[in-house]
Protein backbone atom coordinates (compact mmCIF):
# COMPACT_ATOMS: atom_id res chain seq x y z
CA UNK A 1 93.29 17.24 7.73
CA UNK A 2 89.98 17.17 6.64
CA UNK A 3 87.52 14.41 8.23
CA UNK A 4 86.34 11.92 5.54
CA UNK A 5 82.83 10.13 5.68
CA UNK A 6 81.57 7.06 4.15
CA UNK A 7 80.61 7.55 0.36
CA UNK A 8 77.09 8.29 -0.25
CA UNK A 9 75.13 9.40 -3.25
CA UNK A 10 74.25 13.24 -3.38
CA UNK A 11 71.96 13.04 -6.21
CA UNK A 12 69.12 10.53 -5.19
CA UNK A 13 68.04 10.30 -9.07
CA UNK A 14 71.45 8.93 -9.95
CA UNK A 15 71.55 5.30 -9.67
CA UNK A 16 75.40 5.39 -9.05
CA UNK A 17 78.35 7.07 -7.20
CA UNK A 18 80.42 6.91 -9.74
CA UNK A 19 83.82 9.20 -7.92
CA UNK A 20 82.84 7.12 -5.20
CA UNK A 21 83.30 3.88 -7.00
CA UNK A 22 86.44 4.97 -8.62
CA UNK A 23 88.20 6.07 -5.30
CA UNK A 24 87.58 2.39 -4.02
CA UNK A 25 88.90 0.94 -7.29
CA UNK A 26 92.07 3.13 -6.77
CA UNK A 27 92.59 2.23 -3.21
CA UNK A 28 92.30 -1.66 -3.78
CA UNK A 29 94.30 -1.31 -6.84
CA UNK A 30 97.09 0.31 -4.59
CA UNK A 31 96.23 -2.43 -1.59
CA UNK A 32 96.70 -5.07 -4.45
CA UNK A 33 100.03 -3.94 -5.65
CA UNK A 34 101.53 -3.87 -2.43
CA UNK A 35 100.19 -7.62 -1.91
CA UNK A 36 97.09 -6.84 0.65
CA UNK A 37 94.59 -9.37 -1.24
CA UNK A 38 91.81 -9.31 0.99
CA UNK A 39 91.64 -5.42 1.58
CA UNK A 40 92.36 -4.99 -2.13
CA UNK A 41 88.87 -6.99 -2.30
CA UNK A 42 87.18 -5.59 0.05
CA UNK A 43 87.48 -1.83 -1.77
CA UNK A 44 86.46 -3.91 -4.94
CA UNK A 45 83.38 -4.51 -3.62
CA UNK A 46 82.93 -1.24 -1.94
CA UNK A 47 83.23 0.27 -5.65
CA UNK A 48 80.85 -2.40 -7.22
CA UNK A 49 78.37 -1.40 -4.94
CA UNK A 50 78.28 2.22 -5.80
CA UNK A 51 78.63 1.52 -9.05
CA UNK A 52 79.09 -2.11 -10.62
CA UNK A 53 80.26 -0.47 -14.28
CA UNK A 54 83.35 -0.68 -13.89
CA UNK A 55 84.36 -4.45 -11.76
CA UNK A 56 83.05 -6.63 -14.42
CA UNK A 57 85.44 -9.34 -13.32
CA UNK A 58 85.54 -11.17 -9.61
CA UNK A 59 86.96 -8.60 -7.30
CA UNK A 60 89.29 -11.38 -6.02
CA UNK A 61 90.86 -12.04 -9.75
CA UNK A 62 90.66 -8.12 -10.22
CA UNK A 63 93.02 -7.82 -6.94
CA UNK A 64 95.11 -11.15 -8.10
CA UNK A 65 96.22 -8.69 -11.34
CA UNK A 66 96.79 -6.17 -9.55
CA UNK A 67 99.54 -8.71 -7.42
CA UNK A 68 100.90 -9.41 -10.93
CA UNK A 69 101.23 -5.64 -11.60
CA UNK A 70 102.97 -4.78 -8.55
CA UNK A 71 105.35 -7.79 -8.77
CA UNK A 72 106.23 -6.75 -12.29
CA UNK A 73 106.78 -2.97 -11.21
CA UNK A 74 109.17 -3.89 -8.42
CA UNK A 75 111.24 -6.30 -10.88
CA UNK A 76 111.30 -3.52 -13.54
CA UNK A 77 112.38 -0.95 -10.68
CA UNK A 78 115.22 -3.13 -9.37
CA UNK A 79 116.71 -4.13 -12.81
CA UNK A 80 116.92 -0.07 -13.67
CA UNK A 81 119.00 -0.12 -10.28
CA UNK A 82 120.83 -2.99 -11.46
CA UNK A 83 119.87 -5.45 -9.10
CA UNK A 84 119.15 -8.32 -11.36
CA UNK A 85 118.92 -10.77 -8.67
CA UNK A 86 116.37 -9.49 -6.94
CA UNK A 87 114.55 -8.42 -10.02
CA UNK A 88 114.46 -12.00 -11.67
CA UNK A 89 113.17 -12.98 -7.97
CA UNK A 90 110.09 -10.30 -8.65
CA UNK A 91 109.31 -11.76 -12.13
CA UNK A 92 109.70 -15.12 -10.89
CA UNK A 93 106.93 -14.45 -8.27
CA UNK A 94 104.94 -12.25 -11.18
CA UNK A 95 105.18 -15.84 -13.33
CA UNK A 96 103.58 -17.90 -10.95
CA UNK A 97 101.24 -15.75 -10.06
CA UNK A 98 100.23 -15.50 -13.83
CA UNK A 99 100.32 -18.89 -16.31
CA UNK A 100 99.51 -16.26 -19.19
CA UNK A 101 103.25 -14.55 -18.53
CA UNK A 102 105.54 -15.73 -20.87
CA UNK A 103 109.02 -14.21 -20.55
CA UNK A 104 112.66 -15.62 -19.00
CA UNK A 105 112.53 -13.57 -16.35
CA UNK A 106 116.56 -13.17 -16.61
CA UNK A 107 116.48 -11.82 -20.00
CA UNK A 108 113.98 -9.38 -18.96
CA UNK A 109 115.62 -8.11 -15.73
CA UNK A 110 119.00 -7.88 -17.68
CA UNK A 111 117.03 -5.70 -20.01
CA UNK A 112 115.91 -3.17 -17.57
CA UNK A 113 119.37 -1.40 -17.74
CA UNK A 114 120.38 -2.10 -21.58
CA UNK A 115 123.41 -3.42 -22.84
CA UNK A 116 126.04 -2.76 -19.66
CA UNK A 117 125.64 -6.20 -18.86
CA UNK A 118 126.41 -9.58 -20.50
């Protein structure tokens, strides 16, 4: 396994590390998902400062969507297994995470496997 070393820019006339940046936004979107807030931060603001293009937003409201997203993928994963109780539990989460959400999280995990189920 090859050793990795902090990010640095290899082009000092460049203002930005722009792979570097986007590796960070990657990770914390991935720490943010699986509900690891303040590391999910922390990578944010690794990226912004290699290169601040691309957080425009807080990094701590950047990593609270990111929750959202992750709570929403694991309710749409269990209602394609059929698990609609656990699935509404994931939306119901995703919902108070997110006032801007506006679904009955029921409805939507009976959806995930069509019409089998009443």
């Amino acid at each position: 396994m090859e050793e990795q070393r902090p990010f640095e820019k290899t082009c000092l006339d460049l203002p930005q590390d722009t792979l570097g940046a986007l590796q960070h936004i990657k990770q914390g979107e991935e720490l943010a998902r699986d509900g690891k807030i303040d590391a999910a931060v922390d990578e944010f603001k690794e990226a912004q400062k290699l290169d601040a293009r691309y957080i425009t937003i807080d990094p701590q409201t950047k990593a609270e969507r990111f929750v959202v997203f992750g709570l929403l993928d694991k309710g749409y994963q269990l209602a394609r297994e059929e698990n609609v109780e656990a699935a509404v539990f994931e939306f119901k989460k995703a919902l108070a995470k997110d006032s801007n959400l506006t679904f009955d999280p029921e409805t939507k995990a009976k959806q995930g496997f069509g019409s089998r189920v009443s």
